[in-house]
Protein backbone atom coordinates (compact mmCIF):
# COMPACT_ATOMS: atom_id res chain seq x y z
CA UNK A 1 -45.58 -102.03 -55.67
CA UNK A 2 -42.67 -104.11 -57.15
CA UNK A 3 -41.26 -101.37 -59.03
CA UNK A 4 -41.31 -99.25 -55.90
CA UNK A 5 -39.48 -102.08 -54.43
CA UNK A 6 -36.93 -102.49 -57.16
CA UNK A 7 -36.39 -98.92 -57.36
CA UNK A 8 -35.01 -98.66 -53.73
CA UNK A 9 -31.95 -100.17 -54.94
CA UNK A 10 -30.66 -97.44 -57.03
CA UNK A 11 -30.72 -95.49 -53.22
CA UNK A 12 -27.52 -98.11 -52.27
CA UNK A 13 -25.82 -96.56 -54.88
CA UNK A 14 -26.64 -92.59 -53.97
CA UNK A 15 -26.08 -93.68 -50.54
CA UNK A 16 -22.77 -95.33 -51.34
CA UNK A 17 -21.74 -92.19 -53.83
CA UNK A 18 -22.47 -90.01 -50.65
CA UNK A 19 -20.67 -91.94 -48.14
CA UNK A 20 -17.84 -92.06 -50.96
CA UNK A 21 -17.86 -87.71 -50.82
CA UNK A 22 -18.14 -87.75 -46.85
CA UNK A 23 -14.84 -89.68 -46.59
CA UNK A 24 -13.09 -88.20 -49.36
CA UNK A 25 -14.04 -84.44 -49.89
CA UNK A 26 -15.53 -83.86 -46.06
CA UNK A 27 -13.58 -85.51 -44.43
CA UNK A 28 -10.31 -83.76 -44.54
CA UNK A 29 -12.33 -80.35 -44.40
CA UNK A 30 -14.54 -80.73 -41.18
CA UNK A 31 -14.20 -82.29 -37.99
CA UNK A 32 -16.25 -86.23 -38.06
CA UNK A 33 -19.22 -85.14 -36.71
CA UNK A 34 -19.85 -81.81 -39.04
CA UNK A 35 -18.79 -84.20 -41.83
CA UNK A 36 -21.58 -86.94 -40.84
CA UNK A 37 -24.37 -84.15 -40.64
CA UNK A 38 -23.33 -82.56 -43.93
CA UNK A 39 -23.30 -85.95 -45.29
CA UNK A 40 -26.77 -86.24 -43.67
CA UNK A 41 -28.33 -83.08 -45.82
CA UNK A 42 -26.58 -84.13 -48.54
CA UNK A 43 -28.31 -87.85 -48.53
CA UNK A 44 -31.59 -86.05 -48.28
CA UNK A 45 -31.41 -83.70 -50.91
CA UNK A 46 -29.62 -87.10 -53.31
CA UNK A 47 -32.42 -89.02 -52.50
CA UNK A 48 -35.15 -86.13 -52.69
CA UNK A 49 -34.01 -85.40 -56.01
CA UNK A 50 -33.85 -89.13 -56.97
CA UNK A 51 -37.98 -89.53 -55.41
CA UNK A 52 -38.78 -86.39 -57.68
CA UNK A 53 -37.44 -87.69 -61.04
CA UNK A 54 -38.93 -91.70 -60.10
CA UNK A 55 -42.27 -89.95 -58.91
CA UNK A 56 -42.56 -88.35 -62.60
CA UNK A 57 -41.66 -91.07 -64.13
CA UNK A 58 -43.88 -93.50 -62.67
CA UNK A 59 -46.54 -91.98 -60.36
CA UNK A 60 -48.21 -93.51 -57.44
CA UNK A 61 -51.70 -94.38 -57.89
CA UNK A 62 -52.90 -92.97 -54.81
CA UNK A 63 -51.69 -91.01 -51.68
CA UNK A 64 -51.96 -94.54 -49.21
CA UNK A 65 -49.49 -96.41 -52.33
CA UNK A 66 -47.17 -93.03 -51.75
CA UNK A 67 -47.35 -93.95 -48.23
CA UNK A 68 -46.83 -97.21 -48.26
CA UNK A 69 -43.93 -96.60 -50.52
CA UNK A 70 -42.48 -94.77 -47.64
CA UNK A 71 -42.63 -97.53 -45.48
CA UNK A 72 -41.43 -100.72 -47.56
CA UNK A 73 -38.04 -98.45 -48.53
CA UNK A 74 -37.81 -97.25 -44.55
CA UNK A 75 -37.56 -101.33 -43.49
CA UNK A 76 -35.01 -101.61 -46.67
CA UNK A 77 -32.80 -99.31 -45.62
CA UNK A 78 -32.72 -99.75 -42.28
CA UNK A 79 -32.52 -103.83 -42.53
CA UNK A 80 -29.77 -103.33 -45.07
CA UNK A 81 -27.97 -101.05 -43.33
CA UNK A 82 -27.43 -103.11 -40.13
CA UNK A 83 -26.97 -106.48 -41.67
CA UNK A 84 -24.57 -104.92 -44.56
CA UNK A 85 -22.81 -102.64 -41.90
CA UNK A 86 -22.62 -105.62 -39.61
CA UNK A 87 -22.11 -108.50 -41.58
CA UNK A 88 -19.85 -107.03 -44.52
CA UNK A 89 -18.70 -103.92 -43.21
CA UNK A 90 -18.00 -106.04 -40.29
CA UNK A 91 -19.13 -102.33 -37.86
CA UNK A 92 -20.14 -103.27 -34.25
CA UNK A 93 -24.06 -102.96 -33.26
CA UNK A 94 -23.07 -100.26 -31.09
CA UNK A 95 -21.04 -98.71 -33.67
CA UNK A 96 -24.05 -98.85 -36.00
CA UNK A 97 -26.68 -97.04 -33.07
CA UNK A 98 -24.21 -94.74 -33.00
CA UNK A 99 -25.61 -92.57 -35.89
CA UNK A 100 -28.63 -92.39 -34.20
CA UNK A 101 -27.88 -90.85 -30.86
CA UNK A 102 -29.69 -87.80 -31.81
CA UNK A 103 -28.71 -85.90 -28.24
CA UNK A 104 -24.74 -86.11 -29.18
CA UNK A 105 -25.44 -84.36 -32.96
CA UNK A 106 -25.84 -87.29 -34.93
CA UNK A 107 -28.72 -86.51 -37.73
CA UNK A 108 -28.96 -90.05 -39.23
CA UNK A 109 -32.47 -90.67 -38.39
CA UNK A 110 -33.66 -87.64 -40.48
CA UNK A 111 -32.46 -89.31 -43.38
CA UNK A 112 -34.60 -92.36 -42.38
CA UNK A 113 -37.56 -90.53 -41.66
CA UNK A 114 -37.45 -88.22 -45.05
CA UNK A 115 -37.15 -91.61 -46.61
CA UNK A 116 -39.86 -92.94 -45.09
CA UNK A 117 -42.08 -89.57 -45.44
CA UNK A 118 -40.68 -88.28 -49.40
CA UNK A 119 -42.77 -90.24 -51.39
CA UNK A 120 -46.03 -88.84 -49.81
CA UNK A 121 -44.63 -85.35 -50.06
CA UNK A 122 -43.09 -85.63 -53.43
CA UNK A 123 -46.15 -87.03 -54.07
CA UNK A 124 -48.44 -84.54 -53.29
CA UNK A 125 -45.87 -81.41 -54.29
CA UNK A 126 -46.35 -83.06 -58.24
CA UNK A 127 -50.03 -83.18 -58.11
């Protein structure tokens, strides 16, 4: 599992690349919240494509290692992004829940969950 582990950090860098087009190409096109969902579904498809190419290259053993993949990058992410976006960024808590009021539009969690879920379906799509 440690190379699963150490190969959730190269998702900082898609997710910093990503947050890098939202403020700079989105941004000034669409209103904040189309820009944060657009950002959302392009996260997903980053980090799908990312999954596919580390999923050929070094293949889970079995479908519960795919699974609990999933899982150890879900807690990474979501740890780092609240003690990064608190800490560093120096965002509010509240300002950080914010993405993931799902009744006012924002999509945030999806990214979460197909992190969570992509390894078990990338998984499974390659076999």
């Amino acid at each position: 599992m440690g190379k699963y582990i150490v190969a959730w950090f190269p998702m900082i860098i898609i997710a910093i690349a990503n947050g890098l087009f939202r403020e700079k190409f989105l941004a000034g096109r669409l209103n904040e919240l189309q820009a944060h969902q657009a950002s959302t579904a392009s996260m997903i498809l980053l980090f799908g494509i990312y999954v596919w190419v580390l999923l050929k290259i070094w293949e889970p053993e079995t479908t519960n290692q795919a699974l609990m993949i999933g899982v150890f990058w879900l807690l990474f992410t979501v740890i780092f992004e609240f003690l990064f976006g608190h800490y560093i960024v120096g965002h509010s808590w509240d300002k950080l829940l914010h993405d993931y009021n799902i009744v006012k539009g924002r999509v945030w969690i999806l990214v979460l969950i197909w992190v969570t879920i992509a390894p078990y379906v990338i998984y499974k799509l390659q076999k």
